[in-house]
C-alpha atoms as a PDB file:
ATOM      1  CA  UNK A   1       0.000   0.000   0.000  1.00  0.00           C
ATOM      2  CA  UNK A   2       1.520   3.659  -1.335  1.00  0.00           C
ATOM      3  CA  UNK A   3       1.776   5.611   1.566  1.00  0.00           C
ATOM      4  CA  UNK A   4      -0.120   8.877   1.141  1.00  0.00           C
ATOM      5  CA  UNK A   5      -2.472  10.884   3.449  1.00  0.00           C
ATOM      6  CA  UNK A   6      -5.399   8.511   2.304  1.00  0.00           C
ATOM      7  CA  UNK A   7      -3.904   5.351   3.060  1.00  0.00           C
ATOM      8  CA  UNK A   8      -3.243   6.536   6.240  1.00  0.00           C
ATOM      9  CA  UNK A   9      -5.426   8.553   7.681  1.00  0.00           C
ATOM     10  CA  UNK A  10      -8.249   5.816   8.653  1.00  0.00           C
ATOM     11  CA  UNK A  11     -11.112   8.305   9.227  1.00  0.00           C
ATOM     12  CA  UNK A  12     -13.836   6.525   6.802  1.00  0.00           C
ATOM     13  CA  UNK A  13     -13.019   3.675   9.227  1.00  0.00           C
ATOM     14  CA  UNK A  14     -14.157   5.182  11.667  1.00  0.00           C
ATOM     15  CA  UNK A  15     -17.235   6.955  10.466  1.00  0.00           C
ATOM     16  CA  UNK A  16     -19.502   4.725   8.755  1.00  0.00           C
ATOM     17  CA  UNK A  17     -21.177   1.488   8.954  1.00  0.00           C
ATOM     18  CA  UNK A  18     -20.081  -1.214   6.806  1.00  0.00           C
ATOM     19  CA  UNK A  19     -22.591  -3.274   5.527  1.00  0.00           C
ATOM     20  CA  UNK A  20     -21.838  -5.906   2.980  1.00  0.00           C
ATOM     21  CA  UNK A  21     -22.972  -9.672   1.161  1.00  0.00           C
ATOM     22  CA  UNK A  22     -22.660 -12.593   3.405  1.00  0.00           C
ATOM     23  CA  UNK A  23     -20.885 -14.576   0.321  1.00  0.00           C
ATOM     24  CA  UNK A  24     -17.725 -12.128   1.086  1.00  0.00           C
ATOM     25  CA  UNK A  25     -16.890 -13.970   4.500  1.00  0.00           C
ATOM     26  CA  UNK A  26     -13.985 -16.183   4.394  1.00  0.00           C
ATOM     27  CA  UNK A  27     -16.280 -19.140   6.207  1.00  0.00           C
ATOM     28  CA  UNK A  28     -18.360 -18.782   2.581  1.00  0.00           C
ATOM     29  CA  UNK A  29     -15.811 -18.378   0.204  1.00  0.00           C
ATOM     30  CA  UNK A  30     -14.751 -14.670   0.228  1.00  0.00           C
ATOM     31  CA  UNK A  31     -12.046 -12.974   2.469  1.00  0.00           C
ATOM     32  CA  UNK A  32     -13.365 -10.962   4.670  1.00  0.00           C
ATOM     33  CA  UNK A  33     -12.865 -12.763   8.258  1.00  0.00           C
ATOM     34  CA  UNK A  34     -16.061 -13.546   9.638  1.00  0.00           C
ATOM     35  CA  UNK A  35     -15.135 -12.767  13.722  1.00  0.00           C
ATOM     36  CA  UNK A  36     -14.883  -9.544  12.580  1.00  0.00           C
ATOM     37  CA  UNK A  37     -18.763  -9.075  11.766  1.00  0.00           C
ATOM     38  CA  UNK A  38     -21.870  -9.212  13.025  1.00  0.00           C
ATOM     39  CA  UNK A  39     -24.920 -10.548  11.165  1.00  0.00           C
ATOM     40  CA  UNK A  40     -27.622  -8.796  10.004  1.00  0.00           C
ATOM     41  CA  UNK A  41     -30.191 -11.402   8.295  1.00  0.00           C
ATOM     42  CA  UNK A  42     -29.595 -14.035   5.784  1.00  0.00           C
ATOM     43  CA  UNK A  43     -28.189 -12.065   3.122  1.00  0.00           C
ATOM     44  CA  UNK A  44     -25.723  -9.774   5.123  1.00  0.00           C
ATOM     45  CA  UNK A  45     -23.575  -8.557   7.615  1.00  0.00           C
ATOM     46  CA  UNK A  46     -21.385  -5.806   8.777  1.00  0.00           C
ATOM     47  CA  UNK A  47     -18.078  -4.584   9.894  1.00  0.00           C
ATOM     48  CA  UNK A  48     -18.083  -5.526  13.522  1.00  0.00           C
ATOM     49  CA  UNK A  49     -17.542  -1.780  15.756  1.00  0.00           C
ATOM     50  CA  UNK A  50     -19.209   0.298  12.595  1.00  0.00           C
ATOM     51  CA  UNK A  51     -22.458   0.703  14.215  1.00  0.00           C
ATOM     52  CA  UNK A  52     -21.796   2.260  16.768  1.00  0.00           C
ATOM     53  CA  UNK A  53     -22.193   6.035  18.017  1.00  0.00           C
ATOM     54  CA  UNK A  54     -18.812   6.325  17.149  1.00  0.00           C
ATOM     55  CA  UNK A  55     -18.015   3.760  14.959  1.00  0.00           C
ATOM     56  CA  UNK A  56     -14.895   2.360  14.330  1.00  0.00           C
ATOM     57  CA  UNK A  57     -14.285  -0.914  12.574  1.00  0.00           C
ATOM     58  CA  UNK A  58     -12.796  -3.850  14.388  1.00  0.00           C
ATOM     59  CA  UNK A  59     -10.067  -4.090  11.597  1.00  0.00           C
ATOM     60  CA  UNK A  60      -8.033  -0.300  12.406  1.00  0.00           C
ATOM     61  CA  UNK A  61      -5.320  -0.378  13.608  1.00  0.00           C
ATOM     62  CA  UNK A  62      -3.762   2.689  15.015  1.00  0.00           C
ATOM     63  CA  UNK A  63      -4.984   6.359  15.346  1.00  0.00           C
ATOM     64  CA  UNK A  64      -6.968   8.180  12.898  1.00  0.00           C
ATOM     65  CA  UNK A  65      -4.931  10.453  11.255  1.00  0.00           C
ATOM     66  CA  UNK A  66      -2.149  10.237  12.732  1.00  0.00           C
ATOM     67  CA  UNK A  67      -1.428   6.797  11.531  1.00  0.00           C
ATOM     68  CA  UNK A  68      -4.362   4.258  11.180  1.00  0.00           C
ATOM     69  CA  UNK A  69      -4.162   1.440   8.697  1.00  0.00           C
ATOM     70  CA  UNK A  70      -7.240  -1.493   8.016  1.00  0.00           C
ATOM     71  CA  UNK A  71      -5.937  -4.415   9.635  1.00  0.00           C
ATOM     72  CA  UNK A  72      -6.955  -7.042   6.610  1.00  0.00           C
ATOM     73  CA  UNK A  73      -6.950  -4.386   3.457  1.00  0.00           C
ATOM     74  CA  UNK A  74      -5.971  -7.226   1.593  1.00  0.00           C
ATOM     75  CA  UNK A  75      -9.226  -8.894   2.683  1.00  0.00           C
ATOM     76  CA  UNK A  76     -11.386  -6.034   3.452  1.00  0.00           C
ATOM     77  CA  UNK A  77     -15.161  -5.751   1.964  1.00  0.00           C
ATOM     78  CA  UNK A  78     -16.597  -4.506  -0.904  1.00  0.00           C
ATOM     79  CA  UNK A  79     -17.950  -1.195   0.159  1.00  0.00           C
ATOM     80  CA  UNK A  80     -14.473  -0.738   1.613  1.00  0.00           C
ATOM     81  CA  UNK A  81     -12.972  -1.284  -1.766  1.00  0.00           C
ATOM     82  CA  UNK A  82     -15.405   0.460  -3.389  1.00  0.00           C
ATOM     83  CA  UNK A  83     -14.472   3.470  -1.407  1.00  0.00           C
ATOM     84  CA  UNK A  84     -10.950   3.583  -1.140  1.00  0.00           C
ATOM     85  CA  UNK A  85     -10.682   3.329  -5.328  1.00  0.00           C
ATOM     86  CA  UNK A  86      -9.134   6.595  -5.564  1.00  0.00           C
ATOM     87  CA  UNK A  87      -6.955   6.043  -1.929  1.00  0.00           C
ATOM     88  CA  UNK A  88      -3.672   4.777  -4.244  1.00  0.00           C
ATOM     89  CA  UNK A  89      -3.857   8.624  -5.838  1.00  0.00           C
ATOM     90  CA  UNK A  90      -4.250   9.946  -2.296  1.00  0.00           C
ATOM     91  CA  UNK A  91      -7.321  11.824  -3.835  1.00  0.00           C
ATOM     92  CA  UNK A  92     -10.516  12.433  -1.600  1.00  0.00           C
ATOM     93  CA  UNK A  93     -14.108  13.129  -2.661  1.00  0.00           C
ATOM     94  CA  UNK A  94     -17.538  14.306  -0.476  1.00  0.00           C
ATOM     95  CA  UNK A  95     -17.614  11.144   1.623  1.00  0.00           C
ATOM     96  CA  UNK A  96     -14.207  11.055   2.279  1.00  0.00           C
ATOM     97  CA  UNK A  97     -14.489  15.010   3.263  1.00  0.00           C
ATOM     98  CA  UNK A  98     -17.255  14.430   5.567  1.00  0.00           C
ATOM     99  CA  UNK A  99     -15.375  11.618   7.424  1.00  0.00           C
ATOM    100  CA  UNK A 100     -12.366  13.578   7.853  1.00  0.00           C
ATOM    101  CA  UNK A 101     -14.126  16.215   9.199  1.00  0.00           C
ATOM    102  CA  UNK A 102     -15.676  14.334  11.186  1.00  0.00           C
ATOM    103  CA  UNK A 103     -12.179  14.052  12.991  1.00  0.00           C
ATOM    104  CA  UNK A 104     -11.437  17.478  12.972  1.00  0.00           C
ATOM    105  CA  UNK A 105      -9.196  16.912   9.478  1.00  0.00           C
ATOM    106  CA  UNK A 106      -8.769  18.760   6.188  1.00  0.00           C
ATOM    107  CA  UNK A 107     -10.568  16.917   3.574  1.00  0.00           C
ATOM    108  CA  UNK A 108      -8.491  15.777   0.785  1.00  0.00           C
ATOM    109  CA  UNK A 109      -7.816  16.938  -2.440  1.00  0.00           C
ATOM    110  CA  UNK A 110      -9.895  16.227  -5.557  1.00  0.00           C
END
């Protein structure tokens, strides 16, 4: 992983919740390791620690911000993938913004 503010900053762990398909859990084929969610119905589940009032997922590691890293980014969900597409560029958008703000940082830029 490049380092660059994205990769390390952590906040969009630790602002939203983290829902995703069951079928991505290691115990059914995927990656994601399933002690580290909670189910949800049938279908899916979610990032254990993301539904909190302050969520943070069970997989960061470290202090947002400052140095914060996922724990199983080579395994991590879809909607974690999803969001960190542009993370390699170190470029942020609105949601990534709105999580660093969250935690009192600059958003990104563009």
């Amino acid at each position: 992983m490049e380092d660059n503010a994205c990769t390390r900053c952590g906040a969009c762990c630790a602002s939203f919740r983290v829902d995703f398909a069951r079928e991505e859990l290691d115990a059914n084929g995927g990656t994601v390791p399933e002690g580290l969610t909670v189910d949800l119905n049938d279908f899916t589940c979610r990032m254990r620690g993301t539904d909190h009032a302050s969520p943070r997922c069970a997989a960061l590691i470290g202090t947002v911000g400052v140095r914060a890293a996922c724990g199983i980014h080579e395994w991590r969900p879809s909607p974690c993938r999803e969001f960190g597409l542009r993370a390699p560029m170190g470029l942020g958008d609105e949601a990534c913004a709105r999580a660093r703000a969250r935690h009192g940082l600059p958003p990104l830029p563009h």
